[in-house]
C-alpha atoms as a PDB file:
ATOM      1  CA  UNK A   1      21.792  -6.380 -22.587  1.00  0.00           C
ATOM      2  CA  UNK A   2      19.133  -8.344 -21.558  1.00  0.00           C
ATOM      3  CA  UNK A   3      17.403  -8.791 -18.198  1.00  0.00           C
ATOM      4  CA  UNK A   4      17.918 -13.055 -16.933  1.00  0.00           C
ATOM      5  CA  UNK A   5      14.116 -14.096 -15.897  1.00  0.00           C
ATOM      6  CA  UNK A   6      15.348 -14.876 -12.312  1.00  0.00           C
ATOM      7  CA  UNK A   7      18.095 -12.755 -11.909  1.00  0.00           C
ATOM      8  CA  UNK A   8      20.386  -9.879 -12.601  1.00  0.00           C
ATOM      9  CA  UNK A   9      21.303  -8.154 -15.864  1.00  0.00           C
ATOM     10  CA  UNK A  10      24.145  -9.410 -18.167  1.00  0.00           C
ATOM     11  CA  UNK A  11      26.442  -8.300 -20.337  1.00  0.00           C
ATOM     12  CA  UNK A  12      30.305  -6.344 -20.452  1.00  0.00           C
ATOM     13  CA  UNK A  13      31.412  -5.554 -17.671  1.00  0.00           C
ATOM     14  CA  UNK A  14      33.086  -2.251 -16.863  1.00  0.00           C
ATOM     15  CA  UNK A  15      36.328  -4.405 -16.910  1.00  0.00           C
ATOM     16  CA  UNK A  16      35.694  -6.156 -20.520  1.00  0.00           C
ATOM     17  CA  UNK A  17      35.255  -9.387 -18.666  1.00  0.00           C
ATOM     18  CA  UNK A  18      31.285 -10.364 -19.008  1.00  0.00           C
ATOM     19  CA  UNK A  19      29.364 -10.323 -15.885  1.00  0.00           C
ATOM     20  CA  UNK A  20      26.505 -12.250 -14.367  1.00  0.00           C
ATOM     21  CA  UNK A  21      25.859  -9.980 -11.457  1.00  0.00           C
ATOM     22  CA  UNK A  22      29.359  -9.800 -10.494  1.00  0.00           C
ATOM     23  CA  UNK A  23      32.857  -8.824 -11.771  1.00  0.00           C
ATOM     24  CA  UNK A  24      34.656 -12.068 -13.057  1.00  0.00           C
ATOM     25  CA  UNK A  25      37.799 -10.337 -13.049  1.00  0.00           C
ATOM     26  CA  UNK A  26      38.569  -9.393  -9.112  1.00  0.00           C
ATOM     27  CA  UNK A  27      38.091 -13.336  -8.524  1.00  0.00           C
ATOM     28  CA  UNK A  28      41.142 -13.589 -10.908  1.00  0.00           C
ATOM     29  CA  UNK A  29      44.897 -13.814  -9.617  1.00  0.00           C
ATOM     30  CA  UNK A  30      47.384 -11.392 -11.358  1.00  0.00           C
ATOM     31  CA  UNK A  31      48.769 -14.090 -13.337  1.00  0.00           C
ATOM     32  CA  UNK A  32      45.457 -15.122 -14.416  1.00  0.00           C
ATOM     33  CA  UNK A  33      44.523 -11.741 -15.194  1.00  0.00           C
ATOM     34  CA  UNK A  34      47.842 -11.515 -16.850  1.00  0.00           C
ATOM     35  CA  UNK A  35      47.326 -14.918 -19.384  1.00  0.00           C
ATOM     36  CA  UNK A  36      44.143 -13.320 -20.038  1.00  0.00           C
ATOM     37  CA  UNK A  37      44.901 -10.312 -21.654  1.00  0.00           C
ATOM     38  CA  UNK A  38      47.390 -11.333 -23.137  1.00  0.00           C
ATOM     39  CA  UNK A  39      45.251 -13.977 -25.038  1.00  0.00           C
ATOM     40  CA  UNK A  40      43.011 -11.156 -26.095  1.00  0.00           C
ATOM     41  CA  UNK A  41      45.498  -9.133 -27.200  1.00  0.00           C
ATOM     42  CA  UNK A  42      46.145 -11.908 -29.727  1.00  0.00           C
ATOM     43  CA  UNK A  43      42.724 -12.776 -30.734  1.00  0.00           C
ATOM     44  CA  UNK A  44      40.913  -9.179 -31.649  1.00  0.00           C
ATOM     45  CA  UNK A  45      39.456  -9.663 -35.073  1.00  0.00           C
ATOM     46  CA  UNK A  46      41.739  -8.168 -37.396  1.00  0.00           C
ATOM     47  CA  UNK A  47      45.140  -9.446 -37.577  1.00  0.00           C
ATOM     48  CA  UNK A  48      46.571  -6.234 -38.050  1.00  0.00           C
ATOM     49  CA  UNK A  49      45.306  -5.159 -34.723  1.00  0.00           C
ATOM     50  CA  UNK A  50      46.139  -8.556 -33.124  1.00  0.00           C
ATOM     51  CA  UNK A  51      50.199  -7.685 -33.932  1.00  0.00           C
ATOM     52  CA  UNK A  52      49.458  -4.309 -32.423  1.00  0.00           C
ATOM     53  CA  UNK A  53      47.908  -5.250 -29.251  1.00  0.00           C
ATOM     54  CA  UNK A  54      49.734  -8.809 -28.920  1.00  0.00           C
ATOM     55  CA  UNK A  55      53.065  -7.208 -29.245  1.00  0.00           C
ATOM     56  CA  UNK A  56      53.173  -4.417 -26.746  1.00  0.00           C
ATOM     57  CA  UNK A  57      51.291  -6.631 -24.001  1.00  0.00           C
ATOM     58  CA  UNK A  58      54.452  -9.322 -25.103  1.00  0.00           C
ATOM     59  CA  UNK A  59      56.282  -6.918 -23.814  1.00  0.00           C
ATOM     60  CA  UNK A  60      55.292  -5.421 -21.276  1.00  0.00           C
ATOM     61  CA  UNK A  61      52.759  -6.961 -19.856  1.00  0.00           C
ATOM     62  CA  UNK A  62      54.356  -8.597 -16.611  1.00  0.00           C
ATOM     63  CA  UNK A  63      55.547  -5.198 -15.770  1.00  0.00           C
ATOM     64  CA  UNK A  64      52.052  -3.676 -15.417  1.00  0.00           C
ATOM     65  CA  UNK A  65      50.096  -2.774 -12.162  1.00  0.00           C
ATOM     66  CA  UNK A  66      46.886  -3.651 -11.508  1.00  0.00           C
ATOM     67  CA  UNK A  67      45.847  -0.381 -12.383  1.00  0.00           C
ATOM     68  CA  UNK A  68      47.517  -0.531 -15.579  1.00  0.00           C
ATOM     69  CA  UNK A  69      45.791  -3.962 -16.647  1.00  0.00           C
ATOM     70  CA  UNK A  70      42.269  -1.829 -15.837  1.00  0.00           C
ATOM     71  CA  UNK A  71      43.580   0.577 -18.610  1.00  0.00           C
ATOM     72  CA  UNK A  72      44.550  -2.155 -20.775  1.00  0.00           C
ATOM     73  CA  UNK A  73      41.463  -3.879 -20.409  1.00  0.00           C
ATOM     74  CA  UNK A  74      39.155  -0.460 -21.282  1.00  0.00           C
ATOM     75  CA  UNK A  75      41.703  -0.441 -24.868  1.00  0.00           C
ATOM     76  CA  UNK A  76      40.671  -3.259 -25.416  1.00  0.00           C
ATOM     77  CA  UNK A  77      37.287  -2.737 -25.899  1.00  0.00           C
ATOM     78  CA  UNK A  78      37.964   0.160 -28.477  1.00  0.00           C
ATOM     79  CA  UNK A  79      36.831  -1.140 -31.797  1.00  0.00           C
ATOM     80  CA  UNK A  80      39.434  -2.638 -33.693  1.00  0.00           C
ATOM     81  CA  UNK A  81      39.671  -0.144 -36.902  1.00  0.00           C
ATOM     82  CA  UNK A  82      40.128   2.617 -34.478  1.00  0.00           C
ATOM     83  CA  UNK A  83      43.351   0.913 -32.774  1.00  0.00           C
ATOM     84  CA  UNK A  84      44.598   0.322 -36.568  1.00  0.00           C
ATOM     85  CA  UNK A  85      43.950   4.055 -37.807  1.00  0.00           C
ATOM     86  CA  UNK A  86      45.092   5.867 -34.887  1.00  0.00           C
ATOM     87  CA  UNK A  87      48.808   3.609 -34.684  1.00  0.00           C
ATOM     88  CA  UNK A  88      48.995   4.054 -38.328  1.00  0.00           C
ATOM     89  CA  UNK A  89      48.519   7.661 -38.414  1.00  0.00           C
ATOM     90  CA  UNK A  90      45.171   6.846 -40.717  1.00  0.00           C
ATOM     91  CA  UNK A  91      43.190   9.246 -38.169  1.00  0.00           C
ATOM     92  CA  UNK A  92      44.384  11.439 -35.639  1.00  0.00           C
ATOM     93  CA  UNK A  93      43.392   9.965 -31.315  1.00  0.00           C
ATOM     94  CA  UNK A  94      40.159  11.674 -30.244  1.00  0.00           C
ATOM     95  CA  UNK A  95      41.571  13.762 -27.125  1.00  0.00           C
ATOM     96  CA  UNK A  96      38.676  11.641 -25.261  1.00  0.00           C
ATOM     97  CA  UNK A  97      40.732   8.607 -26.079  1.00  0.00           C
ATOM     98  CA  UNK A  98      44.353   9.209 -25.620  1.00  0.00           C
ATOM     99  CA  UNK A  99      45.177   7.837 -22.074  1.00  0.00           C
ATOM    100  CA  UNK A 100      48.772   7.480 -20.894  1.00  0.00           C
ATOM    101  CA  UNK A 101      48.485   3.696 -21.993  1.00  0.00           C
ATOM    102  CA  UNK A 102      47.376   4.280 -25.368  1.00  0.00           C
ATOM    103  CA  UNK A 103      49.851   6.679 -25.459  1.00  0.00           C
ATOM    104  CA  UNK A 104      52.735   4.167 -24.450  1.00  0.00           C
ATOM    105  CA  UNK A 105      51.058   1.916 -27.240  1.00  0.00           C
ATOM    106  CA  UNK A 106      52.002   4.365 -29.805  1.00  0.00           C
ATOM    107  CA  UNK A 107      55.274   4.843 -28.696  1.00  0.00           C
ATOM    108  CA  UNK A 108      55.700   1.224 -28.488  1.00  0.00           C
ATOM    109  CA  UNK A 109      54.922   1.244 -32.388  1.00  0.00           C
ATOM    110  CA  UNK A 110      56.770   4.413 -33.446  1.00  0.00           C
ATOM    111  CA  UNK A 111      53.439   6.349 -33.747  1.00  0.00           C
ATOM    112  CA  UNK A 112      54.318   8.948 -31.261  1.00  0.00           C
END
């Protein structure tokens, strides 16, 4: 991150949404919000991880609370090999990293 001349620090915000001294994402309606992650879910890196990610928020992503878009949101910013090894069963989920929502990801894929 680096410090603006005239202003505040920028760079990721808490949220995954970047920031220029405020959080982009509580300006956002929940349908918004919704489009959003869903696009990001779809555009990751590796296209492997893309199907992951795109296909559970498919499905359930007009079902999820606000809170549960938060926890989406922090997944997303895992790095994308991690997603891939731990839903193929490549590495085991760091106990640090297994949150009910990654946990309903696996399911999702038959992982768990």
């Amino acid at each position: 991150m680096r410090p603006l001349s005239d202003g505040p620090w920028i760079g990721p915000a808490a949220n995954g949404y970047w920031r220029t001294g405020q959080t982009l994402a509580a300006n956002l309606d929940i349908d918004t919000r919704r489009r959003r992650l869903r696009f990001r879910a779809w555009h990751r890196g590796i296209r492997e991880t893309d199907l992951i990610m795109g296909r559970f928020a498919d499905a359930y992503i007009e079902t999820f609370t606000v809170e549960e878009m938060a926890d989406f949101e922090r997944l997303l910013e895992i790095p994308d090999r991690d997603i891939l090894d731990w839903v193929t069963g490549a590495s085991p989920v760091p106990k640090d990293a297994m949150t009910p929502m990654l946990g309903r990801i696996l399911a999702f894929h038959g992982t768990r």
